[in-house]
PDB file of N, CA and C in Angstrom:
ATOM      1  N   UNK A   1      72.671  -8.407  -8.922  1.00  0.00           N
ATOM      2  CA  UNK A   1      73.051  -9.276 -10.027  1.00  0.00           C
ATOM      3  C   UNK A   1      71.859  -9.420 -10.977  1.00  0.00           C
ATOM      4  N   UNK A   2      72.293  -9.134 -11.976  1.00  0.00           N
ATOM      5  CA  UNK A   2      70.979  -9.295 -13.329  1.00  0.00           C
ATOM      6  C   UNK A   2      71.165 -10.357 -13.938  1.00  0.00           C
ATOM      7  N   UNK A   3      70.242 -11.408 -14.419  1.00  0.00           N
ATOM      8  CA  UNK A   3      70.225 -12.560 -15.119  1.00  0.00           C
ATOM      9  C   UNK A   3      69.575 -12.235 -16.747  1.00  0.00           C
ATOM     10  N   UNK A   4      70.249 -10.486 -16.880  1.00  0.00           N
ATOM     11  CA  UNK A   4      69.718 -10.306 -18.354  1.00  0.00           C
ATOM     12  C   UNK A   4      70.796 -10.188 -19.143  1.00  0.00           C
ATOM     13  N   UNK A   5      71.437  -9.881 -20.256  1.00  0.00           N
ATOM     14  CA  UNK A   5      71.866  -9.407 -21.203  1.00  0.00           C
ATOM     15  C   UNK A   5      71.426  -8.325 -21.949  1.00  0.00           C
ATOM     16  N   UNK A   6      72.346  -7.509 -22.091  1.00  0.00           N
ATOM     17  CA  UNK A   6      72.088  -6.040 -23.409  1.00  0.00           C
ATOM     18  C   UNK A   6      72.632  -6.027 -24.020  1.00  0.00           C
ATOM     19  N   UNK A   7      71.919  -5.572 -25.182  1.00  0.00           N
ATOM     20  CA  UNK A   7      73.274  -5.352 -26.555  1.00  0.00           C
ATOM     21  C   UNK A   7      72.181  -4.514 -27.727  1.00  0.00           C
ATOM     22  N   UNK A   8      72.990  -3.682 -28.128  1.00  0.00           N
ATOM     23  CA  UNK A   8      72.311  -2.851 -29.156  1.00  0.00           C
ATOM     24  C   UNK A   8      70.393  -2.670 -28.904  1.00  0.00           C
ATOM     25  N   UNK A   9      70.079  -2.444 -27.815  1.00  0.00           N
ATOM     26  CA  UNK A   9      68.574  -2.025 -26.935  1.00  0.00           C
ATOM     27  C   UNK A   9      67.987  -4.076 -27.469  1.00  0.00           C
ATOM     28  N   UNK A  10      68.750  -4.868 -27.649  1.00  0.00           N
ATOM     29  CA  UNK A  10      67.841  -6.330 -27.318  1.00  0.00           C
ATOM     30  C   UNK A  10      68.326  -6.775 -25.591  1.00  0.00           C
ATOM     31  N   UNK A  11      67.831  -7.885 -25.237  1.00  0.00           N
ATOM     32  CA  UNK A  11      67.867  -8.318 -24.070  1.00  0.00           C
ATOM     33  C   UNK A  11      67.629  -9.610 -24.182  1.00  0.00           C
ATOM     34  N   UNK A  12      68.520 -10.701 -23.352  1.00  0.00           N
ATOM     35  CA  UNK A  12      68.386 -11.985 -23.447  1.00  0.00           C
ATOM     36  C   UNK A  12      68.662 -12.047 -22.114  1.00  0.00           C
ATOM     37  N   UNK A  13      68.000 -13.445 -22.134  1.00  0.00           N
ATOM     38  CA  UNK A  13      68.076 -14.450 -20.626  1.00  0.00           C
ATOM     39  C   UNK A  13      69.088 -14.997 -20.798  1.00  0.00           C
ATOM     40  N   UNK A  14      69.610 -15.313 -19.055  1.00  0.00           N
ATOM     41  CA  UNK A  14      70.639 -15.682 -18.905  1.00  0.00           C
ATOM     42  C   UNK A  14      70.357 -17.245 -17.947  1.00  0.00           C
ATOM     43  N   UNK A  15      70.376 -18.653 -18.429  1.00  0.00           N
ATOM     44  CA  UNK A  15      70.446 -19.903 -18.114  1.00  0.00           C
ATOM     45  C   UNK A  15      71.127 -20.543 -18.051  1.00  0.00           C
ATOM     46  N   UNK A  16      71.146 -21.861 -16.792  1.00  0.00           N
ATOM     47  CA  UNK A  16      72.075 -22.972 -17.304  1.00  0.00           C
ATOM     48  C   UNK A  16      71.744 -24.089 -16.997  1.00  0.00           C
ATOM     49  N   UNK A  17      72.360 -24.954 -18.363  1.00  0.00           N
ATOM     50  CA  UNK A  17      71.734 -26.444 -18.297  1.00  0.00           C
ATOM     51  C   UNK A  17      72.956 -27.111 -17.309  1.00  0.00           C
ATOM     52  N   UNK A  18      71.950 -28.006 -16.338  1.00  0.00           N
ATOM     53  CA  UNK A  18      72.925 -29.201 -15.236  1.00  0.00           C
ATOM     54  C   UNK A  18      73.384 -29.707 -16.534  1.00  0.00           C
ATOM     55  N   UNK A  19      72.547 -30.220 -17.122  1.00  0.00           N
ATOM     56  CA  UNK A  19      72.116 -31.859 -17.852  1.00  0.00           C
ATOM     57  C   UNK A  19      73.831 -31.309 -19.221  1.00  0.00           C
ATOM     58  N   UNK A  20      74.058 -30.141 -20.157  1.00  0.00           N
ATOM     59  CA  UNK A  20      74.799 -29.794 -21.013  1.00  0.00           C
ATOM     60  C   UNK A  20      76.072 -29.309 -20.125  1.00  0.00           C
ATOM     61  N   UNK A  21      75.690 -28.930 -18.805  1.00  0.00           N
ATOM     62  CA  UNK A  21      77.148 -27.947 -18.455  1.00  0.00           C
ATOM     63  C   UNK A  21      77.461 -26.588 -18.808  1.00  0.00           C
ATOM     64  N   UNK A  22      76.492 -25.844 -19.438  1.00  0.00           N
ATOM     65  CA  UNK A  22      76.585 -24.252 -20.331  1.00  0.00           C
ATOM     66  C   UNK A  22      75.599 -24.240 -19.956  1.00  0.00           C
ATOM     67  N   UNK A  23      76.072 -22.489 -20.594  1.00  0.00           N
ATOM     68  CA  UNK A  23      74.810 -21.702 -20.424  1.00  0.00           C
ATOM     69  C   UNK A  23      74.210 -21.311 -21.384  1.00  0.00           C
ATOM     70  N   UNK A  24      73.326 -20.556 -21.375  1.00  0.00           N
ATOM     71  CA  UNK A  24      72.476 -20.593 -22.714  1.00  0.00           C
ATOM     72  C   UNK A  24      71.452 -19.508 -22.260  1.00  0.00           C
ATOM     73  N   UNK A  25      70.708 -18.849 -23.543  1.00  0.00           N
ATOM     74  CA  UNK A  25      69.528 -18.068 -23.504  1.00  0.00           C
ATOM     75  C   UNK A  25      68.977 -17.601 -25.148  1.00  0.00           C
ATOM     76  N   UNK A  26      67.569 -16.752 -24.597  1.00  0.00           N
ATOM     77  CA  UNK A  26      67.159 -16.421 -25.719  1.00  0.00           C
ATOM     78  C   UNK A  26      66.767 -14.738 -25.908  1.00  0.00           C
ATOM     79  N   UNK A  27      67.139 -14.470 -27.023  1.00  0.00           N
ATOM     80  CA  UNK A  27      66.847 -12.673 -27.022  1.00  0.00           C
ATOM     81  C   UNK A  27      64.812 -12.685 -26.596  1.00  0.00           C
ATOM     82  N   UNK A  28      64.524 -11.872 -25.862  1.00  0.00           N
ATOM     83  CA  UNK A  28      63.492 -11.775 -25.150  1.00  0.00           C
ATOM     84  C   UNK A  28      62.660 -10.643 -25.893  1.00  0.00           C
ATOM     85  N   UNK A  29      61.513 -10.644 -26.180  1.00  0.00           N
ATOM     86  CA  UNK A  29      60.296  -9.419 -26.697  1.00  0.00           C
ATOM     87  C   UNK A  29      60.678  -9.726 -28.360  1.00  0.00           C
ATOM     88  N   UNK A  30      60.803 -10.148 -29.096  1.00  0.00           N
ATOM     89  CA  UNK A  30      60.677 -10.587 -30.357  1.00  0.00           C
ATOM     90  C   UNK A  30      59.854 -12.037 -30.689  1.00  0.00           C
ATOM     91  N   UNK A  31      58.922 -11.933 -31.816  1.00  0.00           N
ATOM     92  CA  UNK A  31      58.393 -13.058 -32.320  1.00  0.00           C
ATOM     93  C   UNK A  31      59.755 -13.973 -32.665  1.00  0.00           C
ATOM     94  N   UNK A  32      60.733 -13.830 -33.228  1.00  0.00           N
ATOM     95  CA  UNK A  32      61.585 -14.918 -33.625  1.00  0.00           C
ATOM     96  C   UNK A  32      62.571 -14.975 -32.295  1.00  0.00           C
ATOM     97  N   UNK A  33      63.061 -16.525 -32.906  1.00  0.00           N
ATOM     98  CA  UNK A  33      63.508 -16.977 -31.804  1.00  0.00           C
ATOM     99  C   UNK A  33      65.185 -16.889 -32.298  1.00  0.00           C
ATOM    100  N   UNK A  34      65.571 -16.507 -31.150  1.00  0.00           N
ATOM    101  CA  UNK A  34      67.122 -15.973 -31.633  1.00  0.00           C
ATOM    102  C   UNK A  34      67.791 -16.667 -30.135  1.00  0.00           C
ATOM    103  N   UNK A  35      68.547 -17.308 -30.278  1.00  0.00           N
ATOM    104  CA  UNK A  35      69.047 -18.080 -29.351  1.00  0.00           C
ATOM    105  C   UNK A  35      70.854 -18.217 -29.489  1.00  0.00           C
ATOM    106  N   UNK A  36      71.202 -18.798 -27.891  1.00  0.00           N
ATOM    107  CA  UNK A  36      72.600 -18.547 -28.058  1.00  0.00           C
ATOM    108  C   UNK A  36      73.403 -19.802 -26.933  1.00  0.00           C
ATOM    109  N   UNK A  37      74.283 -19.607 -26.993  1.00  0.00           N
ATOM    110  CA  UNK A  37      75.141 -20.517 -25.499  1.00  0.00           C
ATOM    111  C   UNK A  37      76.646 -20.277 -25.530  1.00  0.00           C
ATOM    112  N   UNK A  38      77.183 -20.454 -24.279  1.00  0.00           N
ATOM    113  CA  UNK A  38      78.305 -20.695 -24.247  1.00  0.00           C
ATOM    114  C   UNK A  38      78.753 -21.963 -23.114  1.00  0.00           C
ATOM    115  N   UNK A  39      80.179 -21.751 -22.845  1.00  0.00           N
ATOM    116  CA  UNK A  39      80.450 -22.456 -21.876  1.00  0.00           C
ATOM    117  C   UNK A  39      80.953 -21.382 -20.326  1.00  0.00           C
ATOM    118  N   UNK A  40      80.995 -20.325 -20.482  1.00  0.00           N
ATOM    119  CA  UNK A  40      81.422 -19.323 -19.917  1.00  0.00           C
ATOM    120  C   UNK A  40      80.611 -17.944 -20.188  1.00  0.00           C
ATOM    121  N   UNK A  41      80.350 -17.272 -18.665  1.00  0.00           N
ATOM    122  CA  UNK A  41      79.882 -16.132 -19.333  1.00  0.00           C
ATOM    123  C   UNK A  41      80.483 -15.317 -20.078  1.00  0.00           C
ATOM    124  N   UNK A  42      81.773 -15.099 -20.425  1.00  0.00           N
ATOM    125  CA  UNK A  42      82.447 -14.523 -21.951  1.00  0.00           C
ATOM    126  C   UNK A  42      81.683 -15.216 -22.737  1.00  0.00           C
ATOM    127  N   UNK A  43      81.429 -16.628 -23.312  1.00  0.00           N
ATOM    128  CA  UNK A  43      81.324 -16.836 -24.211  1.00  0.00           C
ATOM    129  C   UNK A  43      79.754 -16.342 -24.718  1.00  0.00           C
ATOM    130  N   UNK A  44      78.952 -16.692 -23.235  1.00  0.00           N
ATOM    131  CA  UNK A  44      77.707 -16.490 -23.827  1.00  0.00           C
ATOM    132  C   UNK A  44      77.505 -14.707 -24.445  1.00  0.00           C
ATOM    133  N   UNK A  45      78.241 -14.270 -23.637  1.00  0.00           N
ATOM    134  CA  UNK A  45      78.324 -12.703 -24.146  1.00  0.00           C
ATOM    135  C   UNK A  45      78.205 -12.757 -25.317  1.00  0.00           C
ATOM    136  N   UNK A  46      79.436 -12.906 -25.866  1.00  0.00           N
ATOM    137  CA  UNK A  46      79.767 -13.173 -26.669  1.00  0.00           C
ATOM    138  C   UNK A  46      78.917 -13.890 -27.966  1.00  0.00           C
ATOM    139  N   UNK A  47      78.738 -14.829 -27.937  1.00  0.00           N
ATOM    140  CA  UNK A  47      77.579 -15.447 -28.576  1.00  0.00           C
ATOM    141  C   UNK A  47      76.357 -15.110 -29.109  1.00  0.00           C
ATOM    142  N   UNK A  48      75.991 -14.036 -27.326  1.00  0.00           N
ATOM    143  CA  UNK A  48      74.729 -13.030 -27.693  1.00  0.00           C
ATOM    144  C   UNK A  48      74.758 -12.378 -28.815  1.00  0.00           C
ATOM    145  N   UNK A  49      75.893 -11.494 -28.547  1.00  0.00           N
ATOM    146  CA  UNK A  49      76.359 -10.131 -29.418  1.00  0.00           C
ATOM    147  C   UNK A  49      75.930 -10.816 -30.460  1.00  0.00           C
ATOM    148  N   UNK A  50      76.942 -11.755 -31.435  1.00  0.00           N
ATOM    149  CA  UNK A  50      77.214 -12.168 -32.424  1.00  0.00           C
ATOM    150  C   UNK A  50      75.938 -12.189 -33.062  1.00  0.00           C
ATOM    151  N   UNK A  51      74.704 -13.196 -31.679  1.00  0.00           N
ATOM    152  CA  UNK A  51      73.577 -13.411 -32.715  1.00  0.00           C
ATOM    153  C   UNK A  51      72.719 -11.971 -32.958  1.00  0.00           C
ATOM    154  N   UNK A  52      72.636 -10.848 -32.071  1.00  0.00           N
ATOM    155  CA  UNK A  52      72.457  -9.929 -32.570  1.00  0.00           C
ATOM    156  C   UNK A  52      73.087  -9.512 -33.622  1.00  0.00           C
ATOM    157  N   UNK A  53      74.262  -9.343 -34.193  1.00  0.00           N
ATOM    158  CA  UNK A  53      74.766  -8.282 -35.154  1.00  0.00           C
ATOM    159  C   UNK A  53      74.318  -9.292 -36.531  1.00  0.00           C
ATOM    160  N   UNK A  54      74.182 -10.764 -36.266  1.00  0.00           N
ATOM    161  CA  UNK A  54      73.848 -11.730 -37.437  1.00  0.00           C
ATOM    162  C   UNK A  54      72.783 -11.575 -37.502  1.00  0.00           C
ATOM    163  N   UNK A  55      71.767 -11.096 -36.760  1.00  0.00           N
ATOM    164  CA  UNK A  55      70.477 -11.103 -37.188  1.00  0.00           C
ATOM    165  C   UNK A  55      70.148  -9.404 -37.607  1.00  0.00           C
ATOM    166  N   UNK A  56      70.860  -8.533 -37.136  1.00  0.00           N
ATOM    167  CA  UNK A  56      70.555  -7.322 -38.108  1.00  0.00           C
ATOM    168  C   UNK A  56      70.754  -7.518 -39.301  1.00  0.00           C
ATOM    169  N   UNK A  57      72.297  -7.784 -39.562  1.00  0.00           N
ATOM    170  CA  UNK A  57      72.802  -7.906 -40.967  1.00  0.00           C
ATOM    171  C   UNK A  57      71.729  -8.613 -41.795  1.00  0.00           C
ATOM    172  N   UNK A  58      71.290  -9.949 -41.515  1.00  0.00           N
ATOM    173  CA  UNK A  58      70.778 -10.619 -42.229  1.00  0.00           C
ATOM    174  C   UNK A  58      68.989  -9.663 -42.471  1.00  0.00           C
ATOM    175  N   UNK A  59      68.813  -8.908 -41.544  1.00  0.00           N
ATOM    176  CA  UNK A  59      67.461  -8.386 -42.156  1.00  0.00           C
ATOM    177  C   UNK A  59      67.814  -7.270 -43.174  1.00  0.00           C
ATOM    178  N   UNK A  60      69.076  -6.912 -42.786  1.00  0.00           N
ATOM    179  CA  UNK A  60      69.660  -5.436 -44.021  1.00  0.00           C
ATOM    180  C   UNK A  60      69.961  -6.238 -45.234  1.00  0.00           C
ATOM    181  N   UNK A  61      70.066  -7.639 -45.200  1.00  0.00           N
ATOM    182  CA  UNK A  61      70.270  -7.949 -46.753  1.00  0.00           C
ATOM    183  C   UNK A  61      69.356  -8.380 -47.449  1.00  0.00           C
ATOM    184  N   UNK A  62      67.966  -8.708 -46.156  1.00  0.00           N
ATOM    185  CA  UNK A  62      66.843  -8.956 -46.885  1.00  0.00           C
ATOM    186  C   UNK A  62      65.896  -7.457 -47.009  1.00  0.00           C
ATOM    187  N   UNK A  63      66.400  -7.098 -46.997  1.00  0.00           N
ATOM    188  CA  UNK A  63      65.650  -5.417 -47.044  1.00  0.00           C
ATOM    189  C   UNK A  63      64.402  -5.143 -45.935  1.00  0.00           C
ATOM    190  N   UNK A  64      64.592  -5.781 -45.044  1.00  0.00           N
ATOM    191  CA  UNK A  64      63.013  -5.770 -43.862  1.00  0.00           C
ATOM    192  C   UNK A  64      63.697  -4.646 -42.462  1.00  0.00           C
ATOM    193  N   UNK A  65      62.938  -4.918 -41.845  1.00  0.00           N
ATOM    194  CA  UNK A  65      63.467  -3.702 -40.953  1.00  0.00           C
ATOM    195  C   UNK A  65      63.336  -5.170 -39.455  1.00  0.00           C
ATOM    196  N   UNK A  66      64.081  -5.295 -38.758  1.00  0.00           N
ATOM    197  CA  UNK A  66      63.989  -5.801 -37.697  1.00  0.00           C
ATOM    198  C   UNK A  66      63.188  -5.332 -36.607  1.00  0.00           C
ATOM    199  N   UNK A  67      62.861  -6.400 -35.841  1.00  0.00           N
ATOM    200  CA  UNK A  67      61.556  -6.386 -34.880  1.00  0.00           C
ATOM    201  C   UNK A  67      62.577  -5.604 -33.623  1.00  0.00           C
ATOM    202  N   UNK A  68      61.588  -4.758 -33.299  1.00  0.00           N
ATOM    203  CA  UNK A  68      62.219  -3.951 -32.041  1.00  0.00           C
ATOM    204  C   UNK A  68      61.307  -4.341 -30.815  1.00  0.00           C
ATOM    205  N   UNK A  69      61.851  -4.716 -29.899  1.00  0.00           N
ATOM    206  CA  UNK A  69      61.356  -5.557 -28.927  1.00  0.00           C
ATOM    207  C   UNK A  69      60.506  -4.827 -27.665  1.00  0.00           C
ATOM    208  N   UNK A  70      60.669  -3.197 -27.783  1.00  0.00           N
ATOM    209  CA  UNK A  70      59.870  -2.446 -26.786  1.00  0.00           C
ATOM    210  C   UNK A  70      60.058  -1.141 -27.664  1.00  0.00           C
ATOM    211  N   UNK A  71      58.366  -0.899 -28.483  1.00  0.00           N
ATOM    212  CA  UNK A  71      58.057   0.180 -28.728  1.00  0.00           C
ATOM    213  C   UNK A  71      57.535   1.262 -28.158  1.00  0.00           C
ATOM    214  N   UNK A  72      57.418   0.913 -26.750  1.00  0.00           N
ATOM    215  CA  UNK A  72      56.554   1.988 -26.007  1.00  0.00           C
ATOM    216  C   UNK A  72      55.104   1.843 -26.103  1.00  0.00           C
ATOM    217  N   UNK A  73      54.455   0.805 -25.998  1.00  0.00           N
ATOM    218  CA  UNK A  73      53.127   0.587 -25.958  1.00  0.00           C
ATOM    219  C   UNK A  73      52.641  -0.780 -25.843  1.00  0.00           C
ATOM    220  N   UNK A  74      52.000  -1.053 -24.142  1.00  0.00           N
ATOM    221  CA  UNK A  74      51.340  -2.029 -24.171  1.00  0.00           C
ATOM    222  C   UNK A  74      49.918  -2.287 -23.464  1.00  0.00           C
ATOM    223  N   UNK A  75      49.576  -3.289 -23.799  1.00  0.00           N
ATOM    224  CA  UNK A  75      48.688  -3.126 -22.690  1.00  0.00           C
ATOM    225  C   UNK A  75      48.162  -3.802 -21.451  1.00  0.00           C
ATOM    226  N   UNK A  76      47.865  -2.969 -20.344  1.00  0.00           N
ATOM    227  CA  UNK A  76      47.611  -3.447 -19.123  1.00  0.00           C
ATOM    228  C   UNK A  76      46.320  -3.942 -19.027  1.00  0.00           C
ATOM    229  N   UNK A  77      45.855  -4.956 -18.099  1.00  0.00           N
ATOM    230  CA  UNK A  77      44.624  -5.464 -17.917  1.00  0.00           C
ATOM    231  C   UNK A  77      44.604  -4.940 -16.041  1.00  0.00           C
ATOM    232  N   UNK A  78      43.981  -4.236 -15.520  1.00  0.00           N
ATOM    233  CA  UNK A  78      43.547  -3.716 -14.410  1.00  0.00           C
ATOM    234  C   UNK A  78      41.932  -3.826 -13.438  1.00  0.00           C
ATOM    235  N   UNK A  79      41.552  -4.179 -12.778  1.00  0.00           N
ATOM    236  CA  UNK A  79      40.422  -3.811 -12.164  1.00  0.00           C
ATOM    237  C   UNK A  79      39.557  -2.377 -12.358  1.00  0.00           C
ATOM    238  N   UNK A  80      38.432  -2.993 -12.858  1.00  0.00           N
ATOM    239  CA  UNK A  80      37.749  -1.398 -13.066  1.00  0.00           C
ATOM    240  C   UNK A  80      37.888  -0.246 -12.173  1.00  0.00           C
ATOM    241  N   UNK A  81      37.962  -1.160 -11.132  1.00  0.00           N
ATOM    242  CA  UNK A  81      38.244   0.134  -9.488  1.00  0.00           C
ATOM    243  C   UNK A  81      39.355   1.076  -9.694  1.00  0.00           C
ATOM    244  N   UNK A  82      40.613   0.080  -9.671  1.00  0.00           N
ATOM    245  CA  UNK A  82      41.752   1.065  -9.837  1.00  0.00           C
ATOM    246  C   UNK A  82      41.739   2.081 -11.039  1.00  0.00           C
ATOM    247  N   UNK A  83      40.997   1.373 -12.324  1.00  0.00           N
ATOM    248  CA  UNK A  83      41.302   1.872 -13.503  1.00  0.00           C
ATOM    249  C   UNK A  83      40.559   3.189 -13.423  1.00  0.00           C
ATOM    250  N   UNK A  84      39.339   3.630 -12.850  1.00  0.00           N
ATOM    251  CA  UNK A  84      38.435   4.694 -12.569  1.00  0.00           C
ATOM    252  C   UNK A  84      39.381   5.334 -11.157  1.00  0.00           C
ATOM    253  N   UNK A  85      39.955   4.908 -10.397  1.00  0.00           N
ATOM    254  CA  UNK A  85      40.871   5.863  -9.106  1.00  0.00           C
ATOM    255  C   UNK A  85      41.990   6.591 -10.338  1.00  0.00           C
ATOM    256  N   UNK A  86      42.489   5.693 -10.827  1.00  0.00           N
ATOM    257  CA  UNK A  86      43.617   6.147 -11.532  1.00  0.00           C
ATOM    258  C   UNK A  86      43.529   7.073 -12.582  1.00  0.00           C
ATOM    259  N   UNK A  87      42.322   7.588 -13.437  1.00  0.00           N
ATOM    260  CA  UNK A  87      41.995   7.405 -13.927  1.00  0.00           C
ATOM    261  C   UNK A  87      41.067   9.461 -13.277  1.00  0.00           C
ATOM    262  N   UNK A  88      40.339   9.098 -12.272  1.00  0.00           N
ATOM    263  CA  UNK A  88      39.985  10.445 -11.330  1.00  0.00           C
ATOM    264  C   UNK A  88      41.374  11.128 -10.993  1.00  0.00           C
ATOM    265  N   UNK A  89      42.545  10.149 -10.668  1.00  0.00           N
ATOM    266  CA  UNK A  89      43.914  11.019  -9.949  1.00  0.00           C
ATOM    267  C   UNK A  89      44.409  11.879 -11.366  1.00  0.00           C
ATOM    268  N   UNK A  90      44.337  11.485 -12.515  1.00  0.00           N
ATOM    269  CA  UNK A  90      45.055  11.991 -13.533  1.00  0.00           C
ATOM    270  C   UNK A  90      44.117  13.054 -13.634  1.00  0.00           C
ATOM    271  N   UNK A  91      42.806  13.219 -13.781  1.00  0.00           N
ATOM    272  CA  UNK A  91      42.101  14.791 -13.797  1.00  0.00           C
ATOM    273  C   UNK A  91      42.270  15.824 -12.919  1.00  0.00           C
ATOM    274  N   UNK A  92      42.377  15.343 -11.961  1.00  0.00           N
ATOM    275  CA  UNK A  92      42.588  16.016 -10.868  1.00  0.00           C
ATOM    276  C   UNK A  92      43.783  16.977 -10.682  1.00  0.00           C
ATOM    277  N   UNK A  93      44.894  16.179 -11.663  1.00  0.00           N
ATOM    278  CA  UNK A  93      46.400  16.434 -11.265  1.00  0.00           C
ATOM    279  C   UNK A  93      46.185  17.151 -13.080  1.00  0.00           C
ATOM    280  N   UNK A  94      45.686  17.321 -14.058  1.00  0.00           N
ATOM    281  CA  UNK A  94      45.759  17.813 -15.329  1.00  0.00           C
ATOM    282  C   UNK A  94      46.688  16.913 -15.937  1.00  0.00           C
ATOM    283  N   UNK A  95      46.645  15.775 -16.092  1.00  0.00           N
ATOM    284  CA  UNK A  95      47.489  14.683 -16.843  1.00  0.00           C
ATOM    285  C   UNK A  95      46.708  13.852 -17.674  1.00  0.00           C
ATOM    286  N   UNK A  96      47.226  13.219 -18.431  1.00  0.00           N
ATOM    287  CA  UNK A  96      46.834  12.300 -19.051  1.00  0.00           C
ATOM    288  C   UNK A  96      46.921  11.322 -18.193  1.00  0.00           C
ATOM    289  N   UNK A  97      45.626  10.322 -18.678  1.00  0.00           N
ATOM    290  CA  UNK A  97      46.004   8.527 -18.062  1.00  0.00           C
ATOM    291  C   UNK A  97      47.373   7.913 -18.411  1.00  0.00           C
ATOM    292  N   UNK A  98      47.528   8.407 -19.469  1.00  0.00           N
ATOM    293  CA  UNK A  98      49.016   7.645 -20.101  1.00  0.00           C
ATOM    294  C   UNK A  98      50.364   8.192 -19.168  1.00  0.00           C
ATOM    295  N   UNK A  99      50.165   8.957 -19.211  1.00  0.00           N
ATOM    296  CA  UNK A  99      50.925  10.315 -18.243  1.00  0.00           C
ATOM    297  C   UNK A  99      51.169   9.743 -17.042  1.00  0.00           C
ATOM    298  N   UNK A 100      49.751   9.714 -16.411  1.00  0.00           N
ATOM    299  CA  UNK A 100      49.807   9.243 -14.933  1.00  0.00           C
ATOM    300  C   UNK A 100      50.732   7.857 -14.799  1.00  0.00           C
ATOM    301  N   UNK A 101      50.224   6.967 -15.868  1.00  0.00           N
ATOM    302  CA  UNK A 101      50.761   5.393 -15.665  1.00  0.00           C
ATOM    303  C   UNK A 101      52.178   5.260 -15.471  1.00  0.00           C
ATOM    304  N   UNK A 102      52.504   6.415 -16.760  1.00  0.00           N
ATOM    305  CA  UNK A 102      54.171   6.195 -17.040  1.00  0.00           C
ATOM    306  C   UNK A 102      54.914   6.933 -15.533  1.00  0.00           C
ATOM    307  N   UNK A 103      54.593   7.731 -15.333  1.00  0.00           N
ATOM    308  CA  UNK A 103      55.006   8.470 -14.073  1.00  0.00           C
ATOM    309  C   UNK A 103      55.135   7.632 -12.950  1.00  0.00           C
ATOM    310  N   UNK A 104      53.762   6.924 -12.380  1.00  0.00           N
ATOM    311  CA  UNK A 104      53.671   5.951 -11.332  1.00  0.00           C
ATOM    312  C   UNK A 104      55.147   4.659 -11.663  1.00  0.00           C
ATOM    313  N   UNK A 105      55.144   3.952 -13.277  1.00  0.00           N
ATOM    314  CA  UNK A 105      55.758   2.950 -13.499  1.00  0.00           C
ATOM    315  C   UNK A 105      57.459   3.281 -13.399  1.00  0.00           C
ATOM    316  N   UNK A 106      57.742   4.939 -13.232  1.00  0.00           N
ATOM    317  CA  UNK A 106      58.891   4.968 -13.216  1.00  0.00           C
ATOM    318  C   UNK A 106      59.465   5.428 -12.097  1.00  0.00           C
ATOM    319  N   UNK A 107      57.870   5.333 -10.746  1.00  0.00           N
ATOM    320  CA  UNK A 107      58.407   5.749  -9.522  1.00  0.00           C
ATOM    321  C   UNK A 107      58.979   4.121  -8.968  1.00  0.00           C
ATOM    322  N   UNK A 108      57.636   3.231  -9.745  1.00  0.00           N
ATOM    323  CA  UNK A 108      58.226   1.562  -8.842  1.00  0.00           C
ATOM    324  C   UNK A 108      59.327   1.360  -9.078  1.00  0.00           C
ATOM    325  N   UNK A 109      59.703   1.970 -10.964  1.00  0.00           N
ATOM    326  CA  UNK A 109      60.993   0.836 -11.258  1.00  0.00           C
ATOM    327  C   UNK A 109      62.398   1.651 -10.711  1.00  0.00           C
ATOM    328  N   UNK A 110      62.210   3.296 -10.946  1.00  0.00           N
ATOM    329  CA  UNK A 110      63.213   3.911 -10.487  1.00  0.00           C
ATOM    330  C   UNK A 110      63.687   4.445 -11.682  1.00  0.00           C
TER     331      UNK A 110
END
């Protein structure tokens, strides 16, 4: 069971208030805050979507290009140790460090 949402490559959390009775979340990896709720998970679906397709539109009428929430580049903070093992394994093997990382990160995640 995933407590995320997808829609057009955004992703929102999936919450719920005791205190309101709904659920609720916010699109995740963007500076602005784009938020949603329902009373049902249809609705929050639902809701999501909506605030996605309202917040493209509204950047296509302001002529800006919308924030894309995973460009493929971040950065890790590591121990010098690993960062020099990891770092010897990628020469060894004729890879890049970048190479090596992405490879390792898509053996954890699958």
């Amino acid at each position: 069971m995933s407590n995320v949402l997808s829609y057009k490559n955004y992703n929102g959390t999936v919450e719920y208030s005791k205190e309101d009775h709904c659920l609720f979340g916010k699109v995740i990896g963007l500076k602005s805050l784009l938020s949603y709720e329902g009373n049902s998970v249809q609705e929050l679906e639902e809701d999501f979507q909506n605030v996605i397709d309202e917040y493209l539109q509204d950047c296509k009428e302001r002529n800006v290009a919308p924030e894309q929430p995973y460009k493929g580049s971040f950065n890790v903070r590591i121990s010098p140790e690993l960062h020099r093992t990891v770092a010897i394994y990628a020469i060894e093997n004729g890879k890049s460090l970048n190479a090596t990382v992405e490879e390792a990160l898509k053996c954890y995640v699958g």
